[in-house]
N, C-alpha and C. Protein backbone atom coordinates (compact mmCIF):
# COMPACT_ATOMS: atom_id res chain seq x y z
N UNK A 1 -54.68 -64.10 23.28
CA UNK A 1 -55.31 -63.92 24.58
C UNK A 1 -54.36 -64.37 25.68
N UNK A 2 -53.68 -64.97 25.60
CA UNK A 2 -52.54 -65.68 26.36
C UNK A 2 -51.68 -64.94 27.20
N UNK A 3 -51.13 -63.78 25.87
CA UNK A 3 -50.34 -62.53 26.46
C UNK A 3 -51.12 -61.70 27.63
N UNK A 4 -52.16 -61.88 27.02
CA UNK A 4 -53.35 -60.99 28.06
C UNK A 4 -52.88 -61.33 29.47
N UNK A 5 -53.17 -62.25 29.77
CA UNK A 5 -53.40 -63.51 31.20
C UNK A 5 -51.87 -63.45 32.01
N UNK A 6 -50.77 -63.37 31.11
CA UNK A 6 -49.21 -63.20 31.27
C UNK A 6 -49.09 -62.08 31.53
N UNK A 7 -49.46 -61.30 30.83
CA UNK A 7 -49.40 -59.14 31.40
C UNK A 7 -49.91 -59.38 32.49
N UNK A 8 -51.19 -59.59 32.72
CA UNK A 8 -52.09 -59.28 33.72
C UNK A 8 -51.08 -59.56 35.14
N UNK A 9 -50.71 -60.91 34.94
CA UNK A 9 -49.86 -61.69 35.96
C UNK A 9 -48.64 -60.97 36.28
N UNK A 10 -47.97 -60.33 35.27
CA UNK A 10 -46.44 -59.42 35.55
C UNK A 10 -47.13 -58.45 36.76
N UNK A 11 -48.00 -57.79 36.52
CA UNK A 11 -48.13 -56.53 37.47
C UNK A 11 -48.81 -56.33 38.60
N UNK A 12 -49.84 -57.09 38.52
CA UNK A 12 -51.33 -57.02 39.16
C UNK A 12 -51.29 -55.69 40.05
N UNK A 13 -52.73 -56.11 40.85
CA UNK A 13 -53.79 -54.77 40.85
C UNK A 13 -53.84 -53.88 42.14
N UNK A 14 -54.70 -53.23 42.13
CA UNK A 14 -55.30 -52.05 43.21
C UNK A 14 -55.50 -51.01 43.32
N UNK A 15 -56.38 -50.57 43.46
CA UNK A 15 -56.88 -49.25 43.72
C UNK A 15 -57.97 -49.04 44.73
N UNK A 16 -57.28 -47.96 45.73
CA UNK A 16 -58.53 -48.16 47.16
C UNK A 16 -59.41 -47.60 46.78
N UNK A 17 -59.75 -47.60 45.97
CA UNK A 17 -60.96 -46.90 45.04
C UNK A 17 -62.02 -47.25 44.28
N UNK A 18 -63.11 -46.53 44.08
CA UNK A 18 -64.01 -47.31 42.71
C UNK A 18 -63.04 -46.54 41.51
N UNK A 19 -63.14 -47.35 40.72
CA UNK A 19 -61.82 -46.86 39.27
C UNK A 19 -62.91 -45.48 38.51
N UNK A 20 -63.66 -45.44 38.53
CA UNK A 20 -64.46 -44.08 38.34
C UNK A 20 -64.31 -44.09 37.12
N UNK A 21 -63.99 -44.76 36.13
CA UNK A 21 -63.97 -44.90 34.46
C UNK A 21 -65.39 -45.85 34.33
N UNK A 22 -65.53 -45.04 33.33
CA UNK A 22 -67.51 -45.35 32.84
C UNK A 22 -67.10 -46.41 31.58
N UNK A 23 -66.76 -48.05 32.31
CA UNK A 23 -66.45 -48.93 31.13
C UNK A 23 -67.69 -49.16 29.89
N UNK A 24 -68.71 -48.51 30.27
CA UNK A 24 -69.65 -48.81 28.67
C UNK A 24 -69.35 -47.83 27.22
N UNK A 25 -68.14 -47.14 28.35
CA UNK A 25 -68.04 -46.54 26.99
C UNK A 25 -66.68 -47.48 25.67
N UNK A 26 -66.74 -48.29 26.41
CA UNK A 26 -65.73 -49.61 25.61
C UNK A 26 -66.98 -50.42 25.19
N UNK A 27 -68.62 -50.17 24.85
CA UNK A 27 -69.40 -50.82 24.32
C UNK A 27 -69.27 -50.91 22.85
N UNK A 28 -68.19 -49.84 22.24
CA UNK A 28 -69.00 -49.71 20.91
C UNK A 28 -67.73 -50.35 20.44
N UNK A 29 -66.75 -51.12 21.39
CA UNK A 29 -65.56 -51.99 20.23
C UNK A 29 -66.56 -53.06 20.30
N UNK A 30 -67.52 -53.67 21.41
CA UNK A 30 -68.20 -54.79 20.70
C UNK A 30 -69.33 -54.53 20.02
N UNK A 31 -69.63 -53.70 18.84
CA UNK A 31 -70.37 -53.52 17.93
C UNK A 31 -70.24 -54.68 17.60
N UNK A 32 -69.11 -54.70 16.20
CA UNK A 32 -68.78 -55.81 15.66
C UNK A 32 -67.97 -56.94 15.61
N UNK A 33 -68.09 -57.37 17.67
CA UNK A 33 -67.79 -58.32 17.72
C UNK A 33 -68.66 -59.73 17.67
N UNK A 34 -67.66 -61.04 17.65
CA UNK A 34 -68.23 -62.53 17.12
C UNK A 34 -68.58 -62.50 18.97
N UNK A 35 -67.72 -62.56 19.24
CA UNK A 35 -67.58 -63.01 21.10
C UNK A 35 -67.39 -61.86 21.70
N UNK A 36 -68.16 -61.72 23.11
CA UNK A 36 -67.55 -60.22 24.14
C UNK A 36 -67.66 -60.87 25.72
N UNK A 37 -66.78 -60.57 26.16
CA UNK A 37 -66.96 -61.07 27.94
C UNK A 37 -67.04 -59.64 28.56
N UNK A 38 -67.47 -59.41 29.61
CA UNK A 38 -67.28 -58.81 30.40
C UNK A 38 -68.07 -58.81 31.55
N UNK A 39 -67.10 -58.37 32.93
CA UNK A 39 -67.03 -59.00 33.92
C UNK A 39 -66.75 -57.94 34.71
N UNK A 40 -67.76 -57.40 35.58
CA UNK A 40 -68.13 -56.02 36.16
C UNK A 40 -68.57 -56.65 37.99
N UNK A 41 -67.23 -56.83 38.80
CA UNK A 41 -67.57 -57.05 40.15
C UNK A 41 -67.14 -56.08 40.81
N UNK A 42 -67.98 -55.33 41.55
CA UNK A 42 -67.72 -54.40 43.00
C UNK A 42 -68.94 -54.68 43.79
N UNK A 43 -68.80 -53.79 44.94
CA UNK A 43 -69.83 -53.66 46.09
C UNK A 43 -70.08 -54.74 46.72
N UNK A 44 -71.22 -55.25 47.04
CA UNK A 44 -71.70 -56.58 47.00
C UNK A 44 -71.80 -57.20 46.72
N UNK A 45 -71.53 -57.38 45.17
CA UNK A 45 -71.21 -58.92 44.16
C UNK A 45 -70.04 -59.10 44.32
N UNK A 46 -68.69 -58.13 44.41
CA UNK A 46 -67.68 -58.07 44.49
C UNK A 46 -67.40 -58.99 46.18
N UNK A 47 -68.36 -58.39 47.43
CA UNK A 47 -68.42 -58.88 48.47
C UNK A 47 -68.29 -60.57 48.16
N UNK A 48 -69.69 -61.02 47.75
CA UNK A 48 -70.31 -61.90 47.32
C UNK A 48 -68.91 -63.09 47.01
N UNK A 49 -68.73 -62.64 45.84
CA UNK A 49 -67.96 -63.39 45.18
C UNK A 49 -65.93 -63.44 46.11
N UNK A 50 -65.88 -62.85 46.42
CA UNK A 50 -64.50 -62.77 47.83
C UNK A 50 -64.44 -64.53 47.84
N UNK A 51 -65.63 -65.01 48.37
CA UNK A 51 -65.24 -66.21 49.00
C UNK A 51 -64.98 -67.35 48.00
N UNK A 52 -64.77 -67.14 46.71
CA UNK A 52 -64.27 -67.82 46.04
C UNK A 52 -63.12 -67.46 45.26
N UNK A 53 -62.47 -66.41 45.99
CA UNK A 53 -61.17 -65.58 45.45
C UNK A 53 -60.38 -66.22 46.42
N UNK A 54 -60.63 -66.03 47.81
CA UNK A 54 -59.58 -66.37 48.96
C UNK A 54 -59.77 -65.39 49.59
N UNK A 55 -59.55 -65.00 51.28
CA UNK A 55 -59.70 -63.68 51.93
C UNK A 55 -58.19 -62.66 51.46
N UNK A 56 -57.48 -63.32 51.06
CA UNK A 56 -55.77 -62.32 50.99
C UNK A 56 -56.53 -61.22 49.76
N UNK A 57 -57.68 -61.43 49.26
CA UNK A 57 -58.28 -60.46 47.86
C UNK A 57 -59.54 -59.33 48.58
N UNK A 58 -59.80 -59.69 50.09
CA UNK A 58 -60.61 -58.81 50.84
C UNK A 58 -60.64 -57.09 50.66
N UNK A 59 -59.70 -56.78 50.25
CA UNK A 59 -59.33 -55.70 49.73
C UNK A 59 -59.55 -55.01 48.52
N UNK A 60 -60.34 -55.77 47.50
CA UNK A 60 -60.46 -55.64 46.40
C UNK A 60 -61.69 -55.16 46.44
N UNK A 61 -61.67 -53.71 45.73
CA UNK A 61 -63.27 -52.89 45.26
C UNK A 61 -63.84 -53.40 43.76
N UNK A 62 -62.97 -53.65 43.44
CA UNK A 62 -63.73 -54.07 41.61
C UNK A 62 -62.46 -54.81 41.13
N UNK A 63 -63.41 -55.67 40.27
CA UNK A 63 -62.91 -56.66 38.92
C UNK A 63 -63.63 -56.32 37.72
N UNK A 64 -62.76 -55.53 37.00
CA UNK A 64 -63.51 -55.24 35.14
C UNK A 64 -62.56 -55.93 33.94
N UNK A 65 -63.12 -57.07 33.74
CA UNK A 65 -62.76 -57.86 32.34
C UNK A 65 -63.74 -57.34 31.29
N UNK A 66 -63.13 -57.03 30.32
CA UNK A 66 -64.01 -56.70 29.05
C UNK A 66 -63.09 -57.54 27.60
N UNK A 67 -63.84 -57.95 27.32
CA UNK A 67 -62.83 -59.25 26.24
C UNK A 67 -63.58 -58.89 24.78
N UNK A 68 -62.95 -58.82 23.70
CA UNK A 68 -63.69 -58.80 22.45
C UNK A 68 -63.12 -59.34 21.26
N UNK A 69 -63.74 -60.44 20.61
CA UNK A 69 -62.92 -61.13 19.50
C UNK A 69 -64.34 -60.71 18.65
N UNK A 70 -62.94 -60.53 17.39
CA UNK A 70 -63.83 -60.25 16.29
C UNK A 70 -63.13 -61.19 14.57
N UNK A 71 -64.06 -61.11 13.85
CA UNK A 71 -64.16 -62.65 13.34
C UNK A 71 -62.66 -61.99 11.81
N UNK A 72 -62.28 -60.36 11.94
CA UNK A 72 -61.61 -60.38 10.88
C UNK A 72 -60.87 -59.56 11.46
N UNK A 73 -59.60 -58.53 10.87
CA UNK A 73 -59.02 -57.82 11.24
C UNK A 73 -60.01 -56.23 10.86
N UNK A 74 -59.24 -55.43 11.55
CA UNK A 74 -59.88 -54.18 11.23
C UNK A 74 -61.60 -53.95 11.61
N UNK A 75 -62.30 -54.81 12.09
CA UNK A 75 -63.42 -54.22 12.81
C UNK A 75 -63.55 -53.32 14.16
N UNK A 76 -62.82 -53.23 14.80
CA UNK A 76 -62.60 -52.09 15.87
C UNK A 76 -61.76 -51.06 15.39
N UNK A 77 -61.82 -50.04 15.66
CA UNK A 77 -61.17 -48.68 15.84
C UNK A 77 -60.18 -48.38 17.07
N UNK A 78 -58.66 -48.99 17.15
CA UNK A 78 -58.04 -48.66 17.85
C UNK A 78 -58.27 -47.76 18.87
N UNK A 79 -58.74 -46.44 17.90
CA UNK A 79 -58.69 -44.72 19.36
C UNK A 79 -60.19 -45.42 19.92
N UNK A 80 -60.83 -46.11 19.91
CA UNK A 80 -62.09 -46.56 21.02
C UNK A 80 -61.23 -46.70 22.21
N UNK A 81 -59.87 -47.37 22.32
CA UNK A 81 -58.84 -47.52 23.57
C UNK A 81 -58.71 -46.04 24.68
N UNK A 82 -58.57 -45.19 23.44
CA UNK A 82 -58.14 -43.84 23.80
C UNK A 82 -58.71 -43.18 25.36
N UNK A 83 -59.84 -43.02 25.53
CA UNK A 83 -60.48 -42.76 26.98
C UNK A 83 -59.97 -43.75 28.13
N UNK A 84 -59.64 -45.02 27.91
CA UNK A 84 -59.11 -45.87 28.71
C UNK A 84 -57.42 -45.16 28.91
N UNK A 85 -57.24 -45.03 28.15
CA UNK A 85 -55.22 -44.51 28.70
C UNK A 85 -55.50 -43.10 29.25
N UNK A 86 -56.42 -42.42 28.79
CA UNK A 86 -56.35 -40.89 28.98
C UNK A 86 -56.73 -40.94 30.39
N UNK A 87 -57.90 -41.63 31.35
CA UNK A 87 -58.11 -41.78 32.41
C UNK A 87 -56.89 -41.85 33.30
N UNK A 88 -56.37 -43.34 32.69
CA UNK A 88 -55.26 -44.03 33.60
C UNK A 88 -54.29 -43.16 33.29
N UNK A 89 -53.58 -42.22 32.66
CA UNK A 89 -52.66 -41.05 32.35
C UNK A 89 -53.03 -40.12 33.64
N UNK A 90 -54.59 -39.41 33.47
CA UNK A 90 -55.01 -38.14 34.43
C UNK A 90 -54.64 -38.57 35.94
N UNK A 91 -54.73 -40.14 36.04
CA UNK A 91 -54.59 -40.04 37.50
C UNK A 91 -53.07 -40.74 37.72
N UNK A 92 -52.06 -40.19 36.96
CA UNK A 92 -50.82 -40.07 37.06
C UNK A 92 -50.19 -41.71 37.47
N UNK A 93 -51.23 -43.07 36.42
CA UNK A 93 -50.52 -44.20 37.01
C UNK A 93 -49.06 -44.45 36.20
N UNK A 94 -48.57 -45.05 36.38
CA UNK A 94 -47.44 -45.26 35.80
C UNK A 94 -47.50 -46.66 34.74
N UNK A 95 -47.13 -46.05 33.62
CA UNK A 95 -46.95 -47.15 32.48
C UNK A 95 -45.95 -48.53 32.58
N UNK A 96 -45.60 -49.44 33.21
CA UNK A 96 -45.04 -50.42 33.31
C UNK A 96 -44.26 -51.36 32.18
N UNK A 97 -45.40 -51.28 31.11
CA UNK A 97 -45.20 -52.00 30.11
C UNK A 97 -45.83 -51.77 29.27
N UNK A 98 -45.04 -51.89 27.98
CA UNK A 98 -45.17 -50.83 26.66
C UNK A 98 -44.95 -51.82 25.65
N UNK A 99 -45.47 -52.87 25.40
CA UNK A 99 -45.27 -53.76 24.19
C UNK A 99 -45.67 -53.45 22.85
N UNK A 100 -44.65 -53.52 22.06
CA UNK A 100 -45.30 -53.53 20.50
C UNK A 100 -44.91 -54.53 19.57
N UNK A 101 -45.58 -55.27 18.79
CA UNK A 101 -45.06 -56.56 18.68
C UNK A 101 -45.71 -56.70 16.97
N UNK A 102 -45.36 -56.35 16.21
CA UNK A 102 -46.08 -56.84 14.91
C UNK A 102 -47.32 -55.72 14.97
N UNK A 103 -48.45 -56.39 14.75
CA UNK A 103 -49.53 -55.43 14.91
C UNK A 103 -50.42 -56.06 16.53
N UNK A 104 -49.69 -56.13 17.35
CA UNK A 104 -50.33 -56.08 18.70
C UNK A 104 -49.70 -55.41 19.60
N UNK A 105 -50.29 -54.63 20.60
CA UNK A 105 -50.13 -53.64 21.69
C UNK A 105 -50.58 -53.94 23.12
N UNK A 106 -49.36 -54.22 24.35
CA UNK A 106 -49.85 -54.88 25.30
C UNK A 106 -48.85 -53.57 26.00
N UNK A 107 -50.43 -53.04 26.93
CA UNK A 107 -49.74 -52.12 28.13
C UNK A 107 -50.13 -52.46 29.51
N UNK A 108 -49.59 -52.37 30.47
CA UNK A 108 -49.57 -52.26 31.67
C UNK A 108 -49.73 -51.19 32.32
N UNK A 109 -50.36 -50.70 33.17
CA UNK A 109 -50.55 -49.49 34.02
C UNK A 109 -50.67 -49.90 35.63
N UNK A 110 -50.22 -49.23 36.35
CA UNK A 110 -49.86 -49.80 37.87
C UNK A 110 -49.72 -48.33 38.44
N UNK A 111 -50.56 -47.85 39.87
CA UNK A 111 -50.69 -47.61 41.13
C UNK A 111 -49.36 -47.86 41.80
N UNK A 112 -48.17 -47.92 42.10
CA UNK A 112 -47.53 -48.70 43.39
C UNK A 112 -47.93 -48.25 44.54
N UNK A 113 -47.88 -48.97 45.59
CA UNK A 113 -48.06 -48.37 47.39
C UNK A 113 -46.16 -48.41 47.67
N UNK A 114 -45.95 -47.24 48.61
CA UNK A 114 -44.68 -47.66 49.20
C UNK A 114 -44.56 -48.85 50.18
N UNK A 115 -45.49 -49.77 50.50
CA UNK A 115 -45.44 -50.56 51.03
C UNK A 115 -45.14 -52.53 50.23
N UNK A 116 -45.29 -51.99 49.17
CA UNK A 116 -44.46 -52.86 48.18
C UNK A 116 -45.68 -53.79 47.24
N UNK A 117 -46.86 -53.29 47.93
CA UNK A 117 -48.42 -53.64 47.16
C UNK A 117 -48.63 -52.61 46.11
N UNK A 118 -49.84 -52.54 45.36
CA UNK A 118 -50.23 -51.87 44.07
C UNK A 118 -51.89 -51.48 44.28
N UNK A 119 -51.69 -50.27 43.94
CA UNK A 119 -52.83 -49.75 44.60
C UNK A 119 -53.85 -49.51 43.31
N UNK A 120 -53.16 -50.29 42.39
CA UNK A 120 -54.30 -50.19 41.64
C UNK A 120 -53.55 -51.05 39.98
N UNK A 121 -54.00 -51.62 39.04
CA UNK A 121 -53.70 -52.39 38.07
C UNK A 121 -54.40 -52.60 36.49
N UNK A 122 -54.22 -51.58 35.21
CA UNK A 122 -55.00 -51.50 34.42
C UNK A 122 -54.44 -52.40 33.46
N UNK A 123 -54.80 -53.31 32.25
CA UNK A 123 -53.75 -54.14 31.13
C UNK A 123 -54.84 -54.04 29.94
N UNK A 124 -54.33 -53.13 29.48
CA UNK A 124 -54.95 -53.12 27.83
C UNK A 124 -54.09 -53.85 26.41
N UNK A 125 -54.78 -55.01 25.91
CA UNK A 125 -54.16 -55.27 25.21
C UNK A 125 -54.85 -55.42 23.69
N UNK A 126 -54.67 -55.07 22.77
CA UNK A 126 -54.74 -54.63 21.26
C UNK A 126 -54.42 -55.44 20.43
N UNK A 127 -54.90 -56.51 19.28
CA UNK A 127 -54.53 -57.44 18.81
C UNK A 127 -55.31 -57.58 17.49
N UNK A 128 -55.18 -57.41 16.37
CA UNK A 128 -55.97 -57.46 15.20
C UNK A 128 -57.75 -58.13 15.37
N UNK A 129 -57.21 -59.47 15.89
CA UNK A 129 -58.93 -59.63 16.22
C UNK A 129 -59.44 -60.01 17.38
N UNK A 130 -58.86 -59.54 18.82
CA UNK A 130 -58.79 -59.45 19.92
C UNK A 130 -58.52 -58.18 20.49
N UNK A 131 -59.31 -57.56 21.70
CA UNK A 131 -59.11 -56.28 22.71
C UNK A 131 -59.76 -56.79 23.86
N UNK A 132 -58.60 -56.71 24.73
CA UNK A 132 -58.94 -56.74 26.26
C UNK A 132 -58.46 -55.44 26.96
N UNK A 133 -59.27 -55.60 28.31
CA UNK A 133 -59.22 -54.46 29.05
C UNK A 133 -59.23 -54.66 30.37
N UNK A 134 -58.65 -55.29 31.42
CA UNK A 134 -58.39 -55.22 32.42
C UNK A 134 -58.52 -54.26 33.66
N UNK A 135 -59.35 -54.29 34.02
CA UNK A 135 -59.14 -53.32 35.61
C UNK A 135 -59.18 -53.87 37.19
N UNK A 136 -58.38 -53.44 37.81
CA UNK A 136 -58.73 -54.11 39.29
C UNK A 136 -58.34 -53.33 40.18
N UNK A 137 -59.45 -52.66 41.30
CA UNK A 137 -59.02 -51.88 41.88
C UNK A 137 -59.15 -52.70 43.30
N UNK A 138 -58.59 -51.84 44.56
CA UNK A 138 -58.27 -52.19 45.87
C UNK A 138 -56.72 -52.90 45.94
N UNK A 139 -56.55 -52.88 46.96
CA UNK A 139 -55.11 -53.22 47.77
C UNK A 139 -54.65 -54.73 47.43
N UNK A 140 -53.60 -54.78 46.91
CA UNK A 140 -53.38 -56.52 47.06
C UNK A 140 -51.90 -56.48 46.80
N UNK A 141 -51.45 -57.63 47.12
CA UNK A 141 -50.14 -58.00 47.08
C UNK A 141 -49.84 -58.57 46.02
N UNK A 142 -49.29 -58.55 44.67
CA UNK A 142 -48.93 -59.10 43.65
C UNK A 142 -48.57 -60.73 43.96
N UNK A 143 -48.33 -61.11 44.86
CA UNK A 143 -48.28 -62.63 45.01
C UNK A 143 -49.28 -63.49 44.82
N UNK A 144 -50.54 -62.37 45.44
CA UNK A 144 -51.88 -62.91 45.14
C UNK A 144 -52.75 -62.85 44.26
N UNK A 145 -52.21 -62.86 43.24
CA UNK A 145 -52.62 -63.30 41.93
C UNK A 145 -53.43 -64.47 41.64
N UNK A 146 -52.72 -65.35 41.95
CA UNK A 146 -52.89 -66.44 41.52
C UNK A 146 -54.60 -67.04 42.53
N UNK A 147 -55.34 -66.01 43.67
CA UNK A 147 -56.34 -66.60 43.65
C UNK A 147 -57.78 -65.63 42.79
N UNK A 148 -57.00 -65.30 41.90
CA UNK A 148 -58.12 -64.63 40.68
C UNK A 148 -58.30 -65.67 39.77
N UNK A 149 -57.88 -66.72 39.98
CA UNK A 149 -57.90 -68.15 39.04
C UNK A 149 -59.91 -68.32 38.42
N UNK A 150 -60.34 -68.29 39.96
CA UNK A 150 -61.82 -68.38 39.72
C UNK A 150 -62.46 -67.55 38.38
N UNK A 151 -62.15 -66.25 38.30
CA UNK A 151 -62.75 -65.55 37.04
C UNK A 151 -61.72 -65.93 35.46
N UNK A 152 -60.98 -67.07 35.55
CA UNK A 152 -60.51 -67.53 34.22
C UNK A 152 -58.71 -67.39 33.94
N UNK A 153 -58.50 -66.79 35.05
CA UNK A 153 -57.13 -65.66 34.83
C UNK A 153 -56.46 -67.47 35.14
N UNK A 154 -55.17 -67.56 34.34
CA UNK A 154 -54.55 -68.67 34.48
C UNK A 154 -53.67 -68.62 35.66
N UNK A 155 -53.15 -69.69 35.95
CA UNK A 155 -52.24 -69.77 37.29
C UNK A 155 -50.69 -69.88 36.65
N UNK A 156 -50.40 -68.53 37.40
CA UNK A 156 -49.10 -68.12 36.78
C UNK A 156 -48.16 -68.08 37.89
N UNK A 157 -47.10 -68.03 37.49
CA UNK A 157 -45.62 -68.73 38.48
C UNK A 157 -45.08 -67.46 38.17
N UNK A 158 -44.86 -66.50 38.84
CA UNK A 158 -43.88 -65.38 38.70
C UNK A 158 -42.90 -65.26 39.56
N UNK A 159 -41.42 -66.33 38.99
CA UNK A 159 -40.52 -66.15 39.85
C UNK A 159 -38.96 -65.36 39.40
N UNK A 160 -38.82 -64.34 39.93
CA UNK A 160 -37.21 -63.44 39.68
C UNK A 160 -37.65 -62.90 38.44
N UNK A 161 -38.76 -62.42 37.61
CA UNK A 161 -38.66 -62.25 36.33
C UNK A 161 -38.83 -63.25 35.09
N UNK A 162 -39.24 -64.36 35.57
CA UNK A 162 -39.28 -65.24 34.38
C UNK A 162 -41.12 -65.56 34.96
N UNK A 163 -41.48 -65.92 33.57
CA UNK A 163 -43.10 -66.32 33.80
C UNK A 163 -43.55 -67.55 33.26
N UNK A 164 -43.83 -68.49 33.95
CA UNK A 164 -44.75 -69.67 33.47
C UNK A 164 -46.02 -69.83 33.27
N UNK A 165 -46.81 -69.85 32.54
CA UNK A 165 -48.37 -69.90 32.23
C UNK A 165 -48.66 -71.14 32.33
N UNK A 166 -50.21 -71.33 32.51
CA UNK A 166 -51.04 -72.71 32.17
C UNK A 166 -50.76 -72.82 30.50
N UNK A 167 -51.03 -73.42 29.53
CA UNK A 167 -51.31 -73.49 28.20
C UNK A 167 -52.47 -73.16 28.62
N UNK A 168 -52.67 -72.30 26.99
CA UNK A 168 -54.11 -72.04 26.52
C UNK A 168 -54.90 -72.85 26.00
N UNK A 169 -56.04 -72.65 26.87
CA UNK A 169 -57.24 -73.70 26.45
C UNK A 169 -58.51 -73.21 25.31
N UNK A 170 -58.10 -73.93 24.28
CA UNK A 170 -59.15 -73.16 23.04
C UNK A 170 -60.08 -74.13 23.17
C-alpha cells in the first residue's frame, strides 16, 4: 500500500471535470474482499470537506479512493481493472508510469495543463492481495499534494525526482 501513497505523490491530480467513470463498477473486486475503503467526494461533500484540505485544493471536483485487501492471493480478477484503463485510454490521458515489479502493477495516468498543473490524475495499483484505484479530478498544482494528508494520503517530499514517504503505519 505504500507504493500506492508514493505513485499517487509522483503525479497528482485534475480534471475540470466530473471523471464520468461509474466507480461501482470496481464493486465486484470487493466481493471477496477482508477490508474495502472507499472514498467518493464531489459536489457538496467535496465543497464541505475543502476546508480541511486547504483552499490551494478549491479546485478540486472529486476525490475517488477505492482500496481492497484480500486475505489470499488470487481472489480478484485482474481484467475487473480493465474498464478503469479503457476510460482513462478513451479520453487520451497519458500513461506516466508503467511499473511491473514481481507480481505487482503500479500505473499512473495524468491530464497535463500547459500551464504546468494537471488537469486530471488516475493511480491504479495491482498487488496479489491489494487493488487500489485512485481518482482526482479538478485543477491543482502538484505541489499541493501534500494538503490531501486529511483523507490518509501520507506527507510526501517530492524534491528533483527523489521521494521521501512517512513510514507505513500498520
Amino acid at each position: 500500500m505504500k507504493i500506492t501513497w508514493i505513485l499517487f505523490a509522483a503525479a497528482l491530480p485534475a480534471l475540470a471535470q466530473q471523471p464520468g467513470f461509474d466507480f461501482k463498477s470496481l464493486d465486484k473486486l470487493g466481493a471477496n474482499a477482508k477490508e474495502s475503503t472507499s472514498i467518493n467526494l464531489e459536489g457538496d461533500a467535496l465543497k464541505a470537506a475543502t476546508g480541511f484540505f486547504g483552499d490551494k485544493l478549491r479546485n478540486l471536483t472529486g476525490v475517488y479512493v477505492h482500496s481492497y485487501e484480500f486475505s489470499q492471493k488470487g481472489q480478484y480478477n485482474p481484467q475487473d481493472l480493465e474498464p478503469v484503463r479503457a476510460y482513462l485510454m478513451s479520453l487520451s490521458w497519458t500513461k506516466i508510469i508503467d511499473s511491473k515489479e514481481e507480481d505487482e502493477t503500479s500505473e499512473i495516468y495524468i491530464k497535463p495543463l500547459p500551464n504546468g498543473k494537471v488537469a486530471g490524475l488516475a493511480v491504479v495499483v495491482a498487488e496479489p492481495k491489494e487493488v487500489t484505484v485512485v481518482f482526482v479530478s479538478g485543477e491543482i498544482d502538484p505541489a499541493d499534494l501534500k494538503n490531501l494528508r486529511n483523507l490518509g494520503i501520507p506527507d510526501v517530499t517530492l524534491d528533483h525526482g527523489t521521494k521521501d514517504a512517512a513510514p507505513k503505519k500498520d
